[in-house]
N, C-alpha and C. Protein backbone atom coordinates (compact mmCIF):
# COMPACT_ATOMS: atom_id res chain seq x y z
N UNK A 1 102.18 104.22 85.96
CA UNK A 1 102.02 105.59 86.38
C UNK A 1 100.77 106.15 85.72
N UNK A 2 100.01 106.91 86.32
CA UNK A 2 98.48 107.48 85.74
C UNK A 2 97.78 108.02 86.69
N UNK A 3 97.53 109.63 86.85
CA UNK A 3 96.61 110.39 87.25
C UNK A 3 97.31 110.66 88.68
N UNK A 4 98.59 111.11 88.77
CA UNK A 4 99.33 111.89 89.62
C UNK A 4 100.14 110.64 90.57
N UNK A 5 100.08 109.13 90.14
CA UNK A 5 100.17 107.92 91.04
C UNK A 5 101.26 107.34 90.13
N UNK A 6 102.42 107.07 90.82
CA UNK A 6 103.22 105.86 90.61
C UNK A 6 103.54 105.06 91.64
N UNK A 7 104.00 103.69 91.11
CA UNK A 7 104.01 102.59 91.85
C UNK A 7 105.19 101.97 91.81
N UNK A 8 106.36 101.94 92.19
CA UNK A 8 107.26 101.01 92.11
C UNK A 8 107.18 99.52 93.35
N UNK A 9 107.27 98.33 92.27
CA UNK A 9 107.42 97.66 93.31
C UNK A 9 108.50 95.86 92.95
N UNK A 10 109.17 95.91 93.65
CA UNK A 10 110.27 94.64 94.10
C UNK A 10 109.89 93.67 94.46
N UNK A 11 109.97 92.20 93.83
CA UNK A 11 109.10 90.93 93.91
C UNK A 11 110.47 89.74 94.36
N UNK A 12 109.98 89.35 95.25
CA UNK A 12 111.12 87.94 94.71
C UNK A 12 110.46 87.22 95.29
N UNK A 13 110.46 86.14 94.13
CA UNK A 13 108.92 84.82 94.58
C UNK A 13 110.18 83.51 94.72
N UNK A 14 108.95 82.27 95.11
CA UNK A 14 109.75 80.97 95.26
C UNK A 14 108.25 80.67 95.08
N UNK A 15 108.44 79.48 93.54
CA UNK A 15 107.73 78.74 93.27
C UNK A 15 108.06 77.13 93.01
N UNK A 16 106.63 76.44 93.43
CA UNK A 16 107.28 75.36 93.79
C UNK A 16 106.14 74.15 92.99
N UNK A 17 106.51 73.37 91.96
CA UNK A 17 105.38 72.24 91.74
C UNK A 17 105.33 70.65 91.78
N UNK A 18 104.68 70.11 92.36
CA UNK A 18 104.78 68.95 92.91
C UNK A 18 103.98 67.94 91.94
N UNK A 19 104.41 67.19 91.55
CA UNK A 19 103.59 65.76 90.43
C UNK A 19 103.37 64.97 91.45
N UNK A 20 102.14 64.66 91.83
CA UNK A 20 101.96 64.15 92.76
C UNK A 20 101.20 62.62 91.97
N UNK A 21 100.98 62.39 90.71
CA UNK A 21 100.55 61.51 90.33
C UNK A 21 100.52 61.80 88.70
N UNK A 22 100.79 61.15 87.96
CA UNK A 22 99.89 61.14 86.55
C UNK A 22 98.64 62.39 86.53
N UNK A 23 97.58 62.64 87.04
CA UNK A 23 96.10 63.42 86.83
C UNK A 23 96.34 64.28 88.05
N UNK A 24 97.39 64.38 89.19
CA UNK A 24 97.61 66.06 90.26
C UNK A 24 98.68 66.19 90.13
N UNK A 25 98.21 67.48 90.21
CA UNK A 25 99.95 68.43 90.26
C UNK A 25 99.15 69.45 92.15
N UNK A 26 100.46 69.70 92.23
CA UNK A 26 100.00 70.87 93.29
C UNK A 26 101.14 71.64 93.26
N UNK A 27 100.61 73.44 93.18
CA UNK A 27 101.44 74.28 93.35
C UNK A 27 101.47 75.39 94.13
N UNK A 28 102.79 76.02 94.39
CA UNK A 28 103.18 76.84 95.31
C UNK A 28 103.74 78.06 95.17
N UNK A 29 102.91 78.95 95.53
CA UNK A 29 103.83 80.55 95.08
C UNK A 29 104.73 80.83 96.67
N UNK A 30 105.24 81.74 96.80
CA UNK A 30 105.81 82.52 97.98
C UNK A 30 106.21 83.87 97.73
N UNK A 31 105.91 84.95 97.96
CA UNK A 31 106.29 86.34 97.10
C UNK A 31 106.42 87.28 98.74
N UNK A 32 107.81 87.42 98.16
CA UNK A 32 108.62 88.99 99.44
C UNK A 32 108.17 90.13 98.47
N UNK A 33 107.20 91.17 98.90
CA UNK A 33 106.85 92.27 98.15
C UNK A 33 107.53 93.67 98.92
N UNK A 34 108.05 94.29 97.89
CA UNK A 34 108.78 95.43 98.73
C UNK A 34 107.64 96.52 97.68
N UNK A 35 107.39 97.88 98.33
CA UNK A 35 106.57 98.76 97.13
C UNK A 35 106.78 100.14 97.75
N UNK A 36 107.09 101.15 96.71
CA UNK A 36 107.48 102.39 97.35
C UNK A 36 106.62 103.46 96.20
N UNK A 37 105.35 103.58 97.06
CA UNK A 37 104.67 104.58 96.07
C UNK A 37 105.42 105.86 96.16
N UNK A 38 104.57 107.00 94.83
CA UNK A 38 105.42 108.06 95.14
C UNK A 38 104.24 108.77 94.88
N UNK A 39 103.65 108.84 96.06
CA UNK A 39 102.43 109.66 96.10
C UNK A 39 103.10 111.07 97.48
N UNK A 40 102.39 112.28 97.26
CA UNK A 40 102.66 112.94 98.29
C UNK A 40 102.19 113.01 99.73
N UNK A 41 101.33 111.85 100.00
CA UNK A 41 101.15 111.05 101.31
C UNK A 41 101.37 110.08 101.19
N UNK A 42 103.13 109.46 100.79
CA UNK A 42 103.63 108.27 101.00
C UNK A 42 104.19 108.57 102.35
N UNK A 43 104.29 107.12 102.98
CA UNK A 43 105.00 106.83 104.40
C UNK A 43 106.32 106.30 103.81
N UNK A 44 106.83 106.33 102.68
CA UNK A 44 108.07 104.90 102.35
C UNK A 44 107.95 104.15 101.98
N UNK A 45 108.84 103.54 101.56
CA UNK A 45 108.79 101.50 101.17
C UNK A 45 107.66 101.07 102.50
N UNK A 46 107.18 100.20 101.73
CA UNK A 46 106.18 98.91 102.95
C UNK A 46 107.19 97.86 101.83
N UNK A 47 106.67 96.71 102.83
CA UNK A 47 107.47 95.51 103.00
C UNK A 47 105.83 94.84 103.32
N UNK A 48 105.59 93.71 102.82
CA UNK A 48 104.39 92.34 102.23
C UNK A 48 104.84 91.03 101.95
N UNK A 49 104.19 90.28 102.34
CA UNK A 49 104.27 89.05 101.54
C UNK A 49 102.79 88.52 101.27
N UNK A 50 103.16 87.57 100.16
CA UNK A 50 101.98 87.52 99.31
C UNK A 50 101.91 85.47 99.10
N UNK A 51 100.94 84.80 99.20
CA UNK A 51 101.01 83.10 98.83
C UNK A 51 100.56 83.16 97.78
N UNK A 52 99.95 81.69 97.30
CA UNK A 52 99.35 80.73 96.06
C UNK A 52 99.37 79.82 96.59
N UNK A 53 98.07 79.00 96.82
CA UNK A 53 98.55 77.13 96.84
C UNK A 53 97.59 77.38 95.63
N UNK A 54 97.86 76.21 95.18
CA UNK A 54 96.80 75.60 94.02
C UNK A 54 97.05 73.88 93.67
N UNK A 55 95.47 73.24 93.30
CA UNK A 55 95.62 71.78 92.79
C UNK A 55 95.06 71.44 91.84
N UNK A 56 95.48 70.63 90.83
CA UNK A 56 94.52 70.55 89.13
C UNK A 56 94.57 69.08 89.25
N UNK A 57 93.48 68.71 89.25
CA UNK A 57 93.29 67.15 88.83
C UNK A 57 92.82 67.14 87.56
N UNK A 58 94.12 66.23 86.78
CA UNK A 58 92.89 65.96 85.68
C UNK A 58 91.75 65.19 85.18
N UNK A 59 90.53 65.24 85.36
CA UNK A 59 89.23 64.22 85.05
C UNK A 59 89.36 63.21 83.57
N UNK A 60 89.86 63.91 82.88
CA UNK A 60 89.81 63.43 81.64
C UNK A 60 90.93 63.77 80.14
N UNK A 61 91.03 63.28 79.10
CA UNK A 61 91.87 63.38 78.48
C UNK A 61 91.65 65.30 78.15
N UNK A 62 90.35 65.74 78.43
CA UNK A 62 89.69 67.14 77.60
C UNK A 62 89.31 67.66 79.05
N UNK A 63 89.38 67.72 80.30
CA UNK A 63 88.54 68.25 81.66
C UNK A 63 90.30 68.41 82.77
N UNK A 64 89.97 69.78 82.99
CA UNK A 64 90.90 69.53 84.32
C UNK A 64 90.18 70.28 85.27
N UNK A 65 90.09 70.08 86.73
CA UNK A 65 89.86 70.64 87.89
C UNK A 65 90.52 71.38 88.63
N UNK A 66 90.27 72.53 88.53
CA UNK A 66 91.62 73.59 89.57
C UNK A 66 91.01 73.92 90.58
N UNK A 67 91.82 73.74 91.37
CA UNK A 67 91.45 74.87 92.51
C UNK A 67 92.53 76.01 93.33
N UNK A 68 92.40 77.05 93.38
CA UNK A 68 93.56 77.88 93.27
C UNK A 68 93.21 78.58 95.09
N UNK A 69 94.46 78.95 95.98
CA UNK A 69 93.57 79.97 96.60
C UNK A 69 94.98 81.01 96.85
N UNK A 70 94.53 82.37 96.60
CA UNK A 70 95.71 83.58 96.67
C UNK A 70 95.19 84.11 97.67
N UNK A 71 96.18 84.82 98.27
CA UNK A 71 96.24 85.78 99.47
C UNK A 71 96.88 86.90 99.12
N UNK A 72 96.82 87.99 98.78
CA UNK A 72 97.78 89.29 98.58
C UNK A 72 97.34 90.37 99.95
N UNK A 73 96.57 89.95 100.70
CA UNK A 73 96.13 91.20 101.81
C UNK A 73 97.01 91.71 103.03
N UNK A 74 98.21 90.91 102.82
CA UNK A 74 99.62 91.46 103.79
C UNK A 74 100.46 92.26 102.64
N UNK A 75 100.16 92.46 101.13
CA UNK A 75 101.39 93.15 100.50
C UNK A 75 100.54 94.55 99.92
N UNK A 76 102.26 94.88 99.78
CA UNK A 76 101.54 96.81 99.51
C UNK A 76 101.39 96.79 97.87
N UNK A 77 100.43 96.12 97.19
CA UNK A 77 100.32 96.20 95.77
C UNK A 77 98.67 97.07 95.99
N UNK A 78 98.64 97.83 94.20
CA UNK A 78 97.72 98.39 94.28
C UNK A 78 96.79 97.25 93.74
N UNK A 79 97.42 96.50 93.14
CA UNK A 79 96.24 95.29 91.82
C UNK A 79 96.55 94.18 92.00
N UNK A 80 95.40 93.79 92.85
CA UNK A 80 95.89 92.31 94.07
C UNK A 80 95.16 91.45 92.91
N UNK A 81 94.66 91.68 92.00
CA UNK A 81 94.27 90.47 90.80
C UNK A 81 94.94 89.62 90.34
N UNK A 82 96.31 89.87 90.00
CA UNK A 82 97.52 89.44 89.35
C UNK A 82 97.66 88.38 89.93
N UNK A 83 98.18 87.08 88.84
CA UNK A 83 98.34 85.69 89.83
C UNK A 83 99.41 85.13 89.12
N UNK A 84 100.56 85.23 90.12
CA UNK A 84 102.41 84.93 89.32
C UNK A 84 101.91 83.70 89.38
N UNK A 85 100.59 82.90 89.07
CA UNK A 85 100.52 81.31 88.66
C UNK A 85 100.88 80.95 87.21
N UNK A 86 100.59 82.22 86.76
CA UNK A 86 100.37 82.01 84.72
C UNK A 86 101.68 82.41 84.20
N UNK A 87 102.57 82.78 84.98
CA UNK A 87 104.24 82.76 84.61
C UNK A 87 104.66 81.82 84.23
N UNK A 88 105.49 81.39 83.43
CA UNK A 88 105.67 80.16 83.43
C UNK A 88 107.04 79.70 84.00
């Protein structure tokens, strides 16, 4: 909440990681976003969903390779930065 703006918002993810070898992993977000600002030009709850794929090879005992790609542009969040990858 800050500067006349609050944000409530309802997450339920399905994450998923695959060992695909010794040196890859590949992983999977899935996020149902529910969000009900309470601004005085709110419309209501919106309803979003949000992905993650991502793959890390590792090169070396000290090197890993990621590659990540997020989508948040179907959910009603204000701070599409956030990446439920670093959850553990």
């Amino acid at each position: 909440m800050g500067g006349n703006m609050s944000q409530t918002t309802g997450t339920y993810s399905n994450f998923i990681n695959y060992k695909l070898s010794e040196r890859m992993n590949f992983n999977t977000g899935f996020h149902l976003i529910q969000s009900q600002n309470n601004l005085a030009n709110s419309s209501g709850p919106q309803m979003g969903i949000g992905y993650e794929l991502g793959m890390e090879y590792k090169l070396g005992p000290n090197s890993i390779f990621s590659l990540q790609v997020i989508n948040y542009s179907n959910a009603p969040i204000l701070y599409r930065s956030f990446s439920p990858f670093n959850v553990p």
